[in-house]
PDB file of N, CA and C in Angstrom:
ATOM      1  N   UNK A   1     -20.523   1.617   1.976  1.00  0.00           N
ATOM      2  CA  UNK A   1     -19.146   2.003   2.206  1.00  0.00           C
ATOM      3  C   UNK A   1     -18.324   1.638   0.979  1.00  0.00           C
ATOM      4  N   UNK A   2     -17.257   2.399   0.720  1.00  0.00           N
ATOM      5  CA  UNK A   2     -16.713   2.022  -0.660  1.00  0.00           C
ATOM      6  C   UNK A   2     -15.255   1.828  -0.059  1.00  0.00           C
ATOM      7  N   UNK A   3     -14.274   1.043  -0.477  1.00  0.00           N
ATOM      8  CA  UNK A   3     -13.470   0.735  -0.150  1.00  0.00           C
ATOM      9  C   UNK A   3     -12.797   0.028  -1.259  1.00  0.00           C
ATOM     10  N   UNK A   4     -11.435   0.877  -1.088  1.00  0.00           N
ATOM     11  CA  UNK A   4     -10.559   0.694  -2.337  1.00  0.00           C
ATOM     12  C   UNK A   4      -9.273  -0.218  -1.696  1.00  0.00           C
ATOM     13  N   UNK A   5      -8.546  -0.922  -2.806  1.00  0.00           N
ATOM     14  CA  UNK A   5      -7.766  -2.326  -2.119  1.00  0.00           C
ATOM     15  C   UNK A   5      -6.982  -1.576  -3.375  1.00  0.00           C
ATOM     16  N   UNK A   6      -5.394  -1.092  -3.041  1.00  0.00           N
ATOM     17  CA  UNK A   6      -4.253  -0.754  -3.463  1.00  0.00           C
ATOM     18  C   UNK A   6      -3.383  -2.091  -3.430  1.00  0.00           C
ATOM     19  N   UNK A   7      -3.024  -2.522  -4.760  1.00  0.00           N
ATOM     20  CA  UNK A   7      -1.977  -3.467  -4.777  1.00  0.00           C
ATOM     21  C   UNK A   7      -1.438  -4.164  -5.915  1.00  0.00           C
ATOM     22  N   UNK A   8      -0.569  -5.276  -6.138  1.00  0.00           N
ATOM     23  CA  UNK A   8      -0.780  -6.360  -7.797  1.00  0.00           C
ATOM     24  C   UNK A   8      -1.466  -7.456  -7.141  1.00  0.00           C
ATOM     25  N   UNK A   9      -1.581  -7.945  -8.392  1.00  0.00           N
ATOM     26  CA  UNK A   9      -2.771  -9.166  -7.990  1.00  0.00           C
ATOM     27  C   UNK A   9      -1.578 -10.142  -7.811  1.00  0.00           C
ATOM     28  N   UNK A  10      -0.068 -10.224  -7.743  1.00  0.00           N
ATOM     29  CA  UNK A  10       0.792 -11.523  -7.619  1.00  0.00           C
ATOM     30  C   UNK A  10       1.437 -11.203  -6.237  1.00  0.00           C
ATOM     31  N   UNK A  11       0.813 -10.020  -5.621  1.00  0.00           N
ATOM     32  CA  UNK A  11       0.988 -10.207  -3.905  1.00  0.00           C
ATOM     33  C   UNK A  11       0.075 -11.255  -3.195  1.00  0.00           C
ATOM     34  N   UNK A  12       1.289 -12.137  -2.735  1.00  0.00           N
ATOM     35  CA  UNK A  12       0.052 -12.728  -2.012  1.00  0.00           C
ATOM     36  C   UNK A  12      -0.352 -12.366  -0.097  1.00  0.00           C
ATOM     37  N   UNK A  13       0.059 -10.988  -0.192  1.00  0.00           N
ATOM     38  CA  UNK A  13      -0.562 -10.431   0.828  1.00  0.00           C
ATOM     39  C   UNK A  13      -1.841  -9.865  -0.023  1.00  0.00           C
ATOM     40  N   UNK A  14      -1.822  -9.429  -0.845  1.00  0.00           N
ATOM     41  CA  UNK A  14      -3.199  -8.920  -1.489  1.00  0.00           C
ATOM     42  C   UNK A  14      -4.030  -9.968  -1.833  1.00  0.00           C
ATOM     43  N   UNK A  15      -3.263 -11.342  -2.358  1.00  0.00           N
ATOM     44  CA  UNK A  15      -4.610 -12.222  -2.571  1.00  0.00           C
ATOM     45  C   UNK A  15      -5.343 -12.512  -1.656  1.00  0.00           C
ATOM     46  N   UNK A  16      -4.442 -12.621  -0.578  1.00  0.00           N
ATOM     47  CA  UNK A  16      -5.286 -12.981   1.147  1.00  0.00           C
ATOM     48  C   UNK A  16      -6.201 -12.003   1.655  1.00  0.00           C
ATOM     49  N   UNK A  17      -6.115 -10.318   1.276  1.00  0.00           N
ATOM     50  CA  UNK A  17      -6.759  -9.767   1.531  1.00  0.00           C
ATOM     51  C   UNK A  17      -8.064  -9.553   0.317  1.00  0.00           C
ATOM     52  N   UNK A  18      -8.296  -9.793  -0.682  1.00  0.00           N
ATOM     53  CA  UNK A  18      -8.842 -10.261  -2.040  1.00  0.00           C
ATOM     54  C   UNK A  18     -10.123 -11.342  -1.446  1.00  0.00           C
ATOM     55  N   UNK A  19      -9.324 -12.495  -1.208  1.00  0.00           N
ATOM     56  CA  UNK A  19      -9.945 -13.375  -0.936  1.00  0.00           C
ATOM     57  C   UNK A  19     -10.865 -13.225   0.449  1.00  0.00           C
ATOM     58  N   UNK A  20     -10.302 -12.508   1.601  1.00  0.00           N
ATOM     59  CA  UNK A  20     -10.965 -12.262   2.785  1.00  0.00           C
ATOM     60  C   UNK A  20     -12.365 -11.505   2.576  1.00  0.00           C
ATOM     61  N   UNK A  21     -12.255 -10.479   1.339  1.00  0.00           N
ATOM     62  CA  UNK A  21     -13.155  -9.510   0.938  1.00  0.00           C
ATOM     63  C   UNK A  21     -14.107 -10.301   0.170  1.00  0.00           C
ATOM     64  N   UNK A  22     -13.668 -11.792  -0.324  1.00  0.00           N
ATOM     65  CA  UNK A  22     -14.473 -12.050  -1.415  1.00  0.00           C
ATOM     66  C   UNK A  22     -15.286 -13.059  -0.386  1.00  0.00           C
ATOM     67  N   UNK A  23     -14.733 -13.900   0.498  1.00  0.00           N
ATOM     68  CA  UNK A  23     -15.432 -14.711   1.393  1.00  0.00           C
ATOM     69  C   UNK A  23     -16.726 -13.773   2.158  1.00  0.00           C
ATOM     70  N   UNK A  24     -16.133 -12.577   2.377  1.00  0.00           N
ATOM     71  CA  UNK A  24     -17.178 -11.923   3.074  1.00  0.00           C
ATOM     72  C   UNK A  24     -18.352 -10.927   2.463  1.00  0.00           C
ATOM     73  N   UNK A  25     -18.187 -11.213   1.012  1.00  0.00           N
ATOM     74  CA  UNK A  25     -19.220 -10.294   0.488  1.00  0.00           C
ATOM     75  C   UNK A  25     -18.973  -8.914   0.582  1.00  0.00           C
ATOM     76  N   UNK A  26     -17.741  -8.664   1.044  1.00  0.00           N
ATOM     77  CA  UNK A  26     -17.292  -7.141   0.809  1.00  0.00           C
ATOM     78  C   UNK A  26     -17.195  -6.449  -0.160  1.00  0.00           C
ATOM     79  N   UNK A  27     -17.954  -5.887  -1.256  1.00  0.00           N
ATOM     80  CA  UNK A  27     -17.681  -5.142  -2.518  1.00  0.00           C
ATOM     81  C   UNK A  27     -16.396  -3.697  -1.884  1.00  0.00           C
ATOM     82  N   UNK A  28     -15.171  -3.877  -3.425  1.00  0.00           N
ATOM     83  CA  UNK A  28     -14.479  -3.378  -2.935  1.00  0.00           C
ATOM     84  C   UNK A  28     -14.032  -3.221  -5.011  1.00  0.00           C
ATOM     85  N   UNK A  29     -13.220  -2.084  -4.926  1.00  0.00           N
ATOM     86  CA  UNK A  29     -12.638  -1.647  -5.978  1.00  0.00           C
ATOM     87  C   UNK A  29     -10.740  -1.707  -5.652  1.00  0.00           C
ATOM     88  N   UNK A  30     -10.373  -2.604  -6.826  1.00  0.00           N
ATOM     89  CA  UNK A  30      -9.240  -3.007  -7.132  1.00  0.00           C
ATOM     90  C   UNK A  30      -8.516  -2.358  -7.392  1.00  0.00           C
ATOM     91  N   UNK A  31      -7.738  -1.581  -7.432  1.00  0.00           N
ATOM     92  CA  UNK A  31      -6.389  -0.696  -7.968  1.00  0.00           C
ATOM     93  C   UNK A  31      -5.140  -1.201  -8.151  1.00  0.00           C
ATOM     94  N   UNK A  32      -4.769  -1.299  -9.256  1.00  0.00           N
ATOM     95  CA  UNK A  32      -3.358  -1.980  -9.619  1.00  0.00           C
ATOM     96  C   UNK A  32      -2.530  -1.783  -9.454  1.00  0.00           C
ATOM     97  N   UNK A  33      -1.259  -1.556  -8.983  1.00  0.00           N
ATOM     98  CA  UNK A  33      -0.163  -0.653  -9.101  1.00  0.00           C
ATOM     99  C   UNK A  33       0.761  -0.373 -10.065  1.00  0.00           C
ATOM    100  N   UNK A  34       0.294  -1.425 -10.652  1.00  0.00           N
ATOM    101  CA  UNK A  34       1.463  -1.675 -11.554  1.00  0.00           C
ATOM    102  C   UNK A  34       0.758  -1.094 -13.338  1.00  0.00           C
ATOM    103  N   UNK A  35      -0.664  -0.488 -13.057  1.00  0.00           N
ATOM    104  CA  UNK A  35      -1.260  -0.263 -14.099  1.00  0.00           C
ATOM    105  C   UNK A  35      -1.874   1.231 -13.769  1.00  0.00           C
ATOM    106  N   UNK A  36      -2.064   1.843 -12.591  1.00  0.00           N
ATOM    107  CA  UNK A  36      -2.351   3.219 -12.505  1.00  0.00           C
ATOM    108  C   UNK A  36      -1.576   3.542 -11.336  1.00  0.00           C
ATOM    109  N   UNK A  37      -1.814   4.773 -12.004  1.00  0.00           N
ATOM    110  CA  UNK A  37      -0.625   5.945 -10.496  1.00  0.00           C
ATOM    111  C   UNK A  37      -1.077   5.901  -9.672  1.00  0.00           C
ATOM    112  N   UNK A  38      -0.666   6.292  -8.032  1.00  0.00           N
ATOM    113  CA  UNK A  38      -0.751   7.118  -7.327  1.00  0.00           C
ATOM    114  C   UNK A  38      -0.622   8.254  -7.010  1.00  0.00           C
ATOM    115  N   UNK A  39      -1.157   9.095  -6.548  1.00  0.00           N
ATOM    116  CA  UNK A  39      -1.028  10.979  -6.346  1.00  0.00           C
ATOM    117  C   UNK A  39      -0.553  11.222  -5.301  1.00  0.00           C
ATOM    118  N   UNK A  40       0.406  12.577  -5.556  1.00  0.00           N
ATOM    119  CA  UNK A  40       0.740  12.881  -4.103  1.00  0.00           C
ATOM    120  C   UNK A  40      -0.384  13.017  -2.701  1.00  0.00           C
ATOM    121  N   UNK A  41      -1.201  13.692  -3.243  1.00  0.00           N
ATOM    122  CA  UNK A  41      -2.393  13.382  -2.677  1.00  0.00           C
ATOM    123  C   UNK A  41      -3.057  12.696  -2.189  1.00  0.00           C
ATOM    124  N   UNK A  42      -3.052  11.248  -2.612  1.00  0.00           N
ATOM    125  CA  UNK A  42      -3.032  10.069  -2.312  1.00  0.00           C
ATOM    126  C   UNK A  42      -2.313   9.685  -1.136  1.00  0.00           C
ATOM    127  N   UNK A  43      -0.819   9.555  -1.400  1.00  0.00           N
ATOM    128  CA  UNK A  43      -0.328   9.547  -0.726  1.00  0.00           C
ATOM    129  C   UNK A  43       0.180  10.442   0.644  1.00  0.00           C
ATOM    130  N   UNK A  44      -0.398  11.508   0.529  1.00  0.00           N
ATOM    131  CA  UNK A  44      -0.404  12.678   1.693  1.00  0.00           C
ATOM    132  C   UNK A  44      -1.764  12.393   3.101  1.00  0.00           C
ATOM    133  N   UNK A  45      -2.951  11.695   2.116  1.00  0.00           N
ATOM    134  CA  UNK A  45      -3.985  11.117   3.224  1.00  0.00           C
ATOM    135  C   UNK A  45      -3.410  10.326   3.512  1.00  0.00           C
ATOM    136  N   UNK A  46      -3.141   8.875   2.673  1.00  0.00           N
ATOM    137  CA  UNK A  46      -2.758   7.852   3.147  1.00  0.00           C
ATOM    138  C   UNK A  46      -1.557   8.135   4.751  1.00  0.00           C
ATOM    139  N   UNK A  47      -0.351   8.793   4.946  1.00  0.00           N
ATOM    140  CA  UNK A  47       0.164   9.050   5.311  1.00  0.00           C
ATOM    141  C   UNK A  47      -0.201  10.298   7.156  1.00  0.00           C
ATOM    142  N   UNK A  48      -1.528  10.313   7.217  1.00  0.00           N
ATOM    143  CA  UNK A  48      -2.294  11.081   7.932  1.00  0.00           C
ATOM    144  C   UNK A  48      -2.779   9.626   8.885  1.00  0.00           C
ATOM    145  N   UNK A  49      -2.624   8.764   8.635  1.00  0.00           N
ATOM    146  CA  UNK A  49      -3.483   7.529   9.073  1.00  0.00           C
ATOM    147  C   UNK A  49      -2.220   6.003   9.515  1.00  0.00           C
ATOM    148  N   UNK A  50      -1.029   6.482   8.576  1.00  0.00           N
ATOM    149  CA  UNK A  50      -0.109   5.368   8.730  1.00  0.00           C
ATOM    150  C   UNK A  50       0.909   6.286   7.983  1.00  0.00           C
ATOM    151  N   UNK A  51       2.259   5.792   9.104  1.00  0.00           N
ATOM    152  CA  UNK A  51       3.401   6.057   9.152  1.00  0.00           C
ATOM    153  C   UNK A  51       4.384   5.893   7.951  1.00  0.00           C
ATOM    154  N   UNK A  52       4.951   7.082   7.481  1.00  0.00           N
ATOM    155  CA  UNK A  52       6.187   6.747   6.170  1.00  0.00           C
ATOM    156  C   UNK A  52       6.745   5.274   6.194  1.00  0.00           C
ATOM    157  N   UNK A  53       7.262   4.956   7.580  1.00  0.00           N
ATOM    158  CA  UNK A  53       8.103   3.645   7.800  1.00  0.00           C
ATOM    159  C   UNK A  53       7.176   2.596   7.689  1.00  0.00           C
ATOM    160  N   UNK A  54       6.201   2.636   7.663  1.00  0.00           N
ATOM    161  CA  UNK A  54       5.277   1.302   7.742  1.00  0.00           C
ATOM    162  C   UNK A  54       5.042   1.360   5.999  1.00  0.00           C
ATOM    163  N   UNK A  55       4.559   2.192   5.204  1.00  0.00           N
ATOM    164  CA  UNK A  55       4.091   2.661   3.542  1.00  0.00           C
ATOM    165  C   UNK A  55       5.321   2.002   2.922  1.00  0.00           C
ATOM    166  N   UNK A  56       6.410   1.989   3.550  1.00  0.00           N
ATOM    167  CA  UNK A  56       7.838   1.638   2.833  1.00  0.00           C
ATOM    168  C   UNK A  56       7.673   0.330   3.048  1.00  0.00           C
ATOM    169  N   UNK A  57       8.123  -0.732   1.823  1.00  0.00           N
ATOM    170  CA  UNK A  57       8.420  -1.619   1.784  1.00  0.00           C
ATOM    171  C   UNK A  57       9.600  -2.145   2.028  1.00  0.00           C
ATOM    172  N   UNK A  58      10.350  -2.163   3.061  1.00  0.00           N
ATOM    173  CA  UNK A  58      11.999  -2.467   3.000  1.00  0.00           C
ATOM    174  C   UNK A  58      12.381  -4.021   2.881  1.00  0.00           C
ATOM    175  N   UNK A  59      11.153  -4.542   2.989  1.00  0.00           N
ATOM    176  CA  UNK A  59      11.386  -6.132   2.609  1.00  0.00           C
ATOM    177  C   UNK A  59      11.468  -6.580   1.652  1.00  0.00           C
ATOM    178  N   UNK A  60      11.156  -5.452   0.328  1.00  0.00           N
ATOM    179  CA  UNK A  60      11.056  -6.096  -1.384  1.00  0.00           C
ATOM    180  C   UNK A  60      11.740  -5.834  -1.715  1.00  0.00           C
ATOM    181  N   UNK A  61      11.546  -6.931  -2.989  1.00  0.00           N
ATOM    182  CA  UNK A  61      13.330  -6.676  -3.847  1.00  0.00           C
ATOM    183  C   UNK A  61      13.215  -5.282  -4.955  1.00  0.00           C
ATOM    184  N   UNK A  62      11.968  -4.427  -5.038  1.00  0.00           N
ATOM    185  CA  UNK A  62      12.019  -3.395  -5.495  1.00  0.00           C
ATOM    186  C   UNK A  62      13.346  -2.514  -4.655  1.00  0.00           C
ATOM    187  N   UNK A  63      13.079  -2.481  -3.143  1.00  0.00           N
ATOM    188  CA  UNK A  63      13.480  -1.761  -2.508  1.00  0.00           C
ATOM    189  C   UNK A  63      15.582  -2.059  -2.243  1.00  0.00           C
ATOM    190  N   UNK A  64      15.752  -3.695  -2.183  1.00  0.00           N
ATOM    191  CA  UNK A  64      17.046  -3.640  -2.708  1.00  0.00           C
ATOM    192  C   UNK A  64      17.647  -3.649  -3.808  1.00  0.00           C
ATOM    193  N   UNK A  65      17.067  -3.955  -4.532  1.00  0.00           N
ATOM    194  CA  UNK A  65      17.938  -3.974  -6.128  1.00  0.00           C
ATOM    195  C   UNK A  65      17.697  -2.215  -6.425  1.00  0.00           C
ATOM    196  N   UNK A  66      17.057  -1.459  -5.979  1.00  0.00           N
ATOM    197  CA  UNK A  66      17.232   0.085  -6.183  1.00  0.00           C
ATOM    198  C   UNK A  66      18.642   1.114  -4.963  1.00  0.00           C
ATOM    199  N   UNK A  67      19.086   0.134  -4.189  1.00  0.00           N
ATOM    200  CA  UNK A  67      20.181   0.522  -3.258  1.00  0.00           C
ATOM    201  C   UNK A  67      19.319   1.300  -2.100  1.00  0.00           C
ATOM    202  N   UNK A  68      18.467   1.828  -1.965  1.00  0.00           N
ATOM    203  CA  UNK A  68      17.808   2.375  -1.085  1.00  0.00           C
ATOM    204  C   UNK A  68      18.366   2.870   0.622  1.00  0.00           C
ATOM    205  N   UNK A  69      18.969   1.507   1.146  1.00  0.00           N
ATOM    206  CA  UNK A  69      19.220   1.411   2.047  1.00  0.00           C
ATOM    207  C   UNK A  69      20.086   2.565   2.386  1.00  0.00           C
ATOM    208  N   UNK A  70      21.601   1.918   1.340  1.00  0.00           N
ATOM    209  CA  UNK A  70      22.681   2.976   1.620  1.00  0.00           C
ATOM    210  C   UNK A  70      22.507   4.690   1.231  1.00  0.00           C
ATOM    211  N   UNK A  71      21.482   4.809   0.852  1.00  0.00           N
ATOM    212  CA  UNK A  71      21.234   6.301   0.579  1.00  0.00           C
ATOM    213  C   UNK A  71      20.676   7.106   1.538  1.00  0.00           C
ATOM    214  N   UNK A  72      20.438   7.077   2.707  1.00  0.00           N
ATOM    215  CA  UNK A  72      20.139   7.549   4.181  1.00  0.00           C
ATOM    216  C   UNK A  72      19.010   8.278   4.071  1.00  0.00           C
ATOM    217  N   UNK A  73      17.963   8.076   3.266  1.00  0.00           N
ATOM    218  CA  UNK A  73      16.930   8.811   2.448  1.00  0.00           C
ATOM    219  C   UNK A  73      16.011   9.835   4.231  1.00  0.00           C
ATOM    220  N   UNK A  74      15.776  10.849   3.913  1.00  0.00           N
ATOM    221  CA  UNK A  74      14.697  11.653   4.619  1.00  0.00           C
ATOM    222  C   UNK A  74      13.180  11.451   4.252  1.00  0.00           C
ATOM    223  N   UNK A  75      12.568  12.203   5.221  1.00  0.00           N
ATOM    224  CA  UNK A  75      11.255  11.729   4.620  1.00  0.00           C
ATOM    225  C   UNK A  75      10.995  12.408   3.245  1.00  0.00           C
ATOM    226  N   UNK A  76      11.266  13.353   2.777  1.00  0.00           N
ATOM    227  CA  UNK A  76      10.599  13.607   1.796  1.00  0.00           C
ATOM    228  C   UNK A  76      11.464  12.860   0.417  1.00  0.00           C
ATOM    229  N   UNK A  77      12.716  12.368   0.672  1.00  0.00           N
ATOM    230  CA  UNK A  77      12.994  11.451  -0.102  1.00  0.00           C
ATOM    231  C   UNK A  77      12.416  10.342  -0.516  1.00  0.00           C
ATOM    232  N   UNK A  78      11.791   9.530   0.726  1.00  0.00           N
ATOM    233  CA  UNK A  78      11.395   8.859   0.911  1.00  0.00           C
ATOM    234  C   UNK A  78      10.130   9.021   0.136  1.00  0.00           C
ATOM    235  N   UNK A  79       9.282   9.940  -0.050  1.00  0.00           N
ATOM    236  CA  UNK A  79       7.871   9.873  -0.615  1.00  0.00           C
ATOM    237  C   UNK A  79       8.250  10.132  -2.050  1.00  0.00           C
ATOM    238  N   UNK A  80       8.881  10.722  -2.247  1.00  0.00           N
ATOM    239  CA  UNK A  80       9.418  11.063  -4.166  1.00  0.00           C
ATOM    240  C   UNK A  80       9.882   9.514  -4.105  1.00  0.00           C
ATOM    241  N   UNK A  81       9.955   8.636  -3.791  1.00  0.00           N
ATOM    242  CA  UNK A  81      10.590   7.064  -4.579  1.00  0.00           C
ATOM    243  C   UNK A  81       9.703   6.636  -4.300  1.00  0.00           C
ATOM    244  N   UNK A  82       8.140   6.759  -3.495  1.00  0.00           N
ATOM    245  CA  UNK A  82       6.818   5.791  -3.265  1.00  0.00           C
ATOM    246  C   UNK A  82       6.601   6.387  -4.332  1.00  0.00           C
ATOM    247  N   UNK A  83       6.724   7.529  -4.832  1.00  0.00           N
ATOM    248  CA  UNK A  83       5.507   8.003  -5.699  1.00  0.00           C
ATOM    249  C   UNK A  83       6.267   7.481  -7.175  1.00  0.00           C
ATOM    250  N   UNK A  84       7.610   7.450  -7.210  1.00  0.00           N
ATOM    251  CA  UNK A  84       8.126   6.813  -8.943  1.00  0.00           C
ATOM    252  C   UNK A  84       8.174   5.574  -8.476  1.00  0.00           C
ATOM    253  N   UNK A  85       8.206   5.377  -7.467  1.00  0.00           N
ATOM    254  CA  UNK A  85       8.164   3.336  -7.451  1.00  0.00           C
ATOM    255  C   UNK A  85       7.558   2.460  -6.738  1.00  0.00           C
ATOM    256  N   UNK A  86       6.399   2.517  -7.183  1.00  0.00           N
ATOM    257  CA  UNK A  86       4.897   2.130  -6.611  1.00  0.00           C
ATOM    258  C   UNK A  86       5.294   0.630  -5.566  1.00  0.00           C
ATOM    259  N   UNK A  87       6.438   0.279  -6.698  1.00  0.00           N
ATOM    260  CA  UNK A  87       6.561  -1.317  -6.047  1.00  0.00           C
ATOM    261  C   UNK A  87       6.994  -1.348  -4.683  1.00  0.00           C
ATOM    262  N   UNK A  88       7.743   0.301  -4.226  1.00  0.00           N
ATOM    263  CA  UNK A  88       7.890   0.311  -2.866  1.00  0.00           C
ATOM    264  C   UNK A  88       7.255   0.448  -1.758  1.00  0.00           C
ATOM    265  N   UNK A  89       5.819   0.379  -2.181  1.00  0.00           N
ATOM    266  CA  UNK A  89       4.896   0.216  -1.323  1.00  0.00           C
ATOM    267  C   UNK A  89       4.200  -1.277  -0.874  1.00  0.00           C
ATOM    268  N   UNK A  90       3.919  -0.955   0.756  1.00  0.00           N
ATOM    269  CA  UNK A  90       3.233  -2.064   1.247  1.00  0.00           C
ATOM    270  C   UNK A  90       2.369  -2.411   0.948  1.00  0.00           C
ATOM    271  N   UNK A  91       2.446  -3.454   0.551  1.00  0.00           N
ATOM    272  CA  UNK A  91       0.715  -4.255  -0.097  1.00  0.00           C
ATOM    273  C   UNK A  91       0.090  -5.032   1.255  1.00  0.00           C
ATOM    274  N   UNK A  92      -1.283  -5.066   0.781  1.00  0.00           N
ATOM    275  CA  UNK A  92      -2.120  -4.198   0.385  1.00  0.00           C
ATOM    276  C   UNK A  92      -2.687  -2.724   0.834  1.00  0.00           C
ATOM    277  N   UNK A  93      -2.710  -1.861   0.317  1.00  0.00           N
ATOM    278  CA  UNK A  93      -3.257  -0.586   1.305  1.00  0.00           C
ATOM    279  C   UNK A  93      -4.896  -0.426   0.647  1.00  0.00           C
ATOM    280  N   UNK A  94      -5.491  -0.664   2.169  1.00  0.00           N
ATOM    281  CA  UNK A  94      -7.118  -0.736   2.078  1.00  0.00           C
ATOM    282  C   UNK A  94      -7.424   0.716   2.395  1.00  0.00           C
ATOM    283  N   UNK A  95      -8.449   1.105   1.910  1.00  0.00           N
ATOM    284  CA  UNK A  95      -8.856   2.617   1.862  1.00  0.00           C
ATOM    285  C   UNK A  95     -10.144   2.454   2.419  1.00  0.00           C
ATOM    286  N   UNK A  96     -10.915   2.649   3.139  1.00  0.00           N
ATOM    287  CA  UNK A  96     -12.486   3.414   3.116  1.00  0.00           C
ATOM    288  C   UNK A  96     -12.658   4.641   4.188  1.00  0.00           C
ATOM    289  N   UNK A  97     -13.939   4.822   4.047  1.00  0.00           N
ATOM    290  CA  UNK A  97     -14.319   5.976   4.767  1.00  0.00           C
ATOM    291  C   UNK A  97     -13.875   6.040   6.228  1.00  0.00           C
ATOM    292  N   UNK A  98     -13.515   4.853   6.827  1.00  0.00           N
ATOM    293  CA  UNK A  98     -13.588   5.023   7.994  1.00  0.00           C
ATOM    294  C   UNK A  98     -12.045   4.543   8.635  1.00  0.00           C
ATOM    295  N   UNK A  99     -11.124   3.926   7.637  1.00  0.00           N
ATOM    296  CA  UNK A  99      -9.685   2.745   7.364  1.00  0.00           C
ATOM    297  C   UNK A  99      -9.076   3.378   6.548  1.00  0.00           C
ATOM    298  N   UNK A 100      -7.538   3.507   6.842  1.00  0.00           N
ATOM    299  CA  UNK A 100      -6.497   3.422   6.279  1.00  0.00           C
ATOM    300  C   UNK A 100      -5.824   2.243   6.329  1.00  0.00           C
ATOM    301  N   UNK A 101      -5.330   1.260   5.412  1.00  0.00           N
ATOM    302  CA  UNK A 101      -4.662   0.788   6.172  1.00  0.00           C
ATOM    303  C   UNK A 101      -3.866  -0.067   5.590  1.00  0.00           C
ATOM    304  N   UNK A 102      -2.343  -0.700   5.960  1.00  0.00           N
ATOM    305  CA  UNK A 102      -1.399  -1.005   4.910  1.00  0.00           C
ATOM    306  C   UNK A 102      -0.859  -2.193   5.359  1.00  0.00           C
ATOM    307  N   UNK A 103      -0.591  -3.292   4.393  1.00  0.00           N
ATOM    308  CA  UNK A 103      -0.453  -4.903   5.284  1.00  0.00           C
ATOM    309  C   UNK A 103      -1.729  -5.301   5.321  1.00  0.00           C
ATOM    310  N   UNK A 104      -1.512  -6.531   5.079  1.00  0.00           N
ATOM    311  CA  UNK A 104      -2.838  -7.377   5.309  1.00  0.00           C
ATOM    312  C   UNK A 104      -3.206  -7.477   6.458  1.00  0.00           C
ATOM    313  N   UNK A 105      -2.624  -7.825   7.844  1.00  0.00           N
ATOM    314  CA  UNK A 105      -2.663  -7.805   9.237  1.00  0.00           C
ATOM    315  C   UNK A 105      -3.700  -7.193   9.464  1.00  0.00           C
ATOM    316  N   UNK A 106      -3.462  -6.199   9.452  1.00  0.00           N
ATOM    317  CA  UNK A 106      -3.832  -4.796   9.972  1.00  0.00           C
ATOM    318  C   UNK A 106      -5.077  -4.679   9.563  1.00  0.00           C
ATOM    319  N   UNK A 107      -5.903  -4.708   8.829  1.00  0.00           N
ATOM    320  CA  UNK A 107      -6.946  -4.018   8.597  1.00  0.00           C
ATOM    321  C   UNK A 107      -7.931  -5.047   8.556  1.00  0.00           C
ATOM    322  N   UNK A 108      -8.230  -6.417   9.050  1.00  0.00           N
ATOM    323  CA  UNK A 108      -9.327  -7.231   9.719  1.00  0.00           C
ATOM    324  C   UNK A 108      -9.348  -7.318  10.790  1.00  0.00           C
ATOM    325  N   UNK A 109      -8.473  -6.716  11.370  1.00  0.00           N
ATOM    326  CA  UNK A 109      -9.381  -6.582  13.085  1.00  0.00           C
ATOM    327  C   UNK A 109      -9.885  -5.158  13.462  1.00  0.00           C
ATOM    328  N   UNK A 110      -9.541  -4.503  12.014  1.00  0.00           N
ATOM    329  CA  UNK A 110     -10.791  -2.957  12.240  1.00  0.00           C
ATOM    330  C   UNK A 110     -12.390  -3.396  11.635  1.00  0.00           C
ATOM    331  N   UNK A 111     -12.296  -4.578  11.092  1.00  0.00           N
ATOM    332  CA  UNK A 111     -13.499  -4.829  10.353  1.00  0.00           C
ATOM    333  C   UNK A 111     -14.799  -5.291  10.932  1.00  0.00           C
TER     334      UNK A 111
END
């Protein structure tokens, strides 16, 4: 199974999920955010599996220091600022064949 881990390495929702993968011998491929894109495409599966409102980060300071809030954004607003501002996404988003899935929470009790 191949399974890709979307995130920066100074989340420490991603280190927890990092580390969960590394305790368990899970081989998994790293993706940076802050060093390669995401595709709409990307983000169009991702989004088949988990909800716009959950993908949004409204808890980071990407998301207030950009005003976000007061701009009453729609969904497709909403995906044009995941896709120029990676940082507005929930870390970590785990990928495999069989998982979507965004937040650390979430995706060890599919495991």
């Amino acid at each position: 199974m191949s399974i890709k881990i979307y995130g920066i390495k100074s989340c420490g929702s991603v280190k927890k999920a990092l580390n969960f993968f590394d305790i368990h011998n899970i081989s998994y491929e790293f993706i940076d955010l802050k060093k390669e894109t995401i595709l709409s495409s990307d983000l169009d599966k991702w989004l088949q599996f988990i909800s716009l409102e959950k993908l949004l980060n409204r808890q980071g300071t990407t998301y207030k220091k950009l005003g976000l809030k007061e701009m009453s954004l729609d969904e497709d607003g909403i995906k044009q600022w995941l896709l120029k501002e990676q940082m507005l996404l929930k870390r970590p988003i785990i990928v495999s064949s069989n998982l979507i899935s965004c937040g650390v929470d979430n995706f060890e009790k599919h495991l």
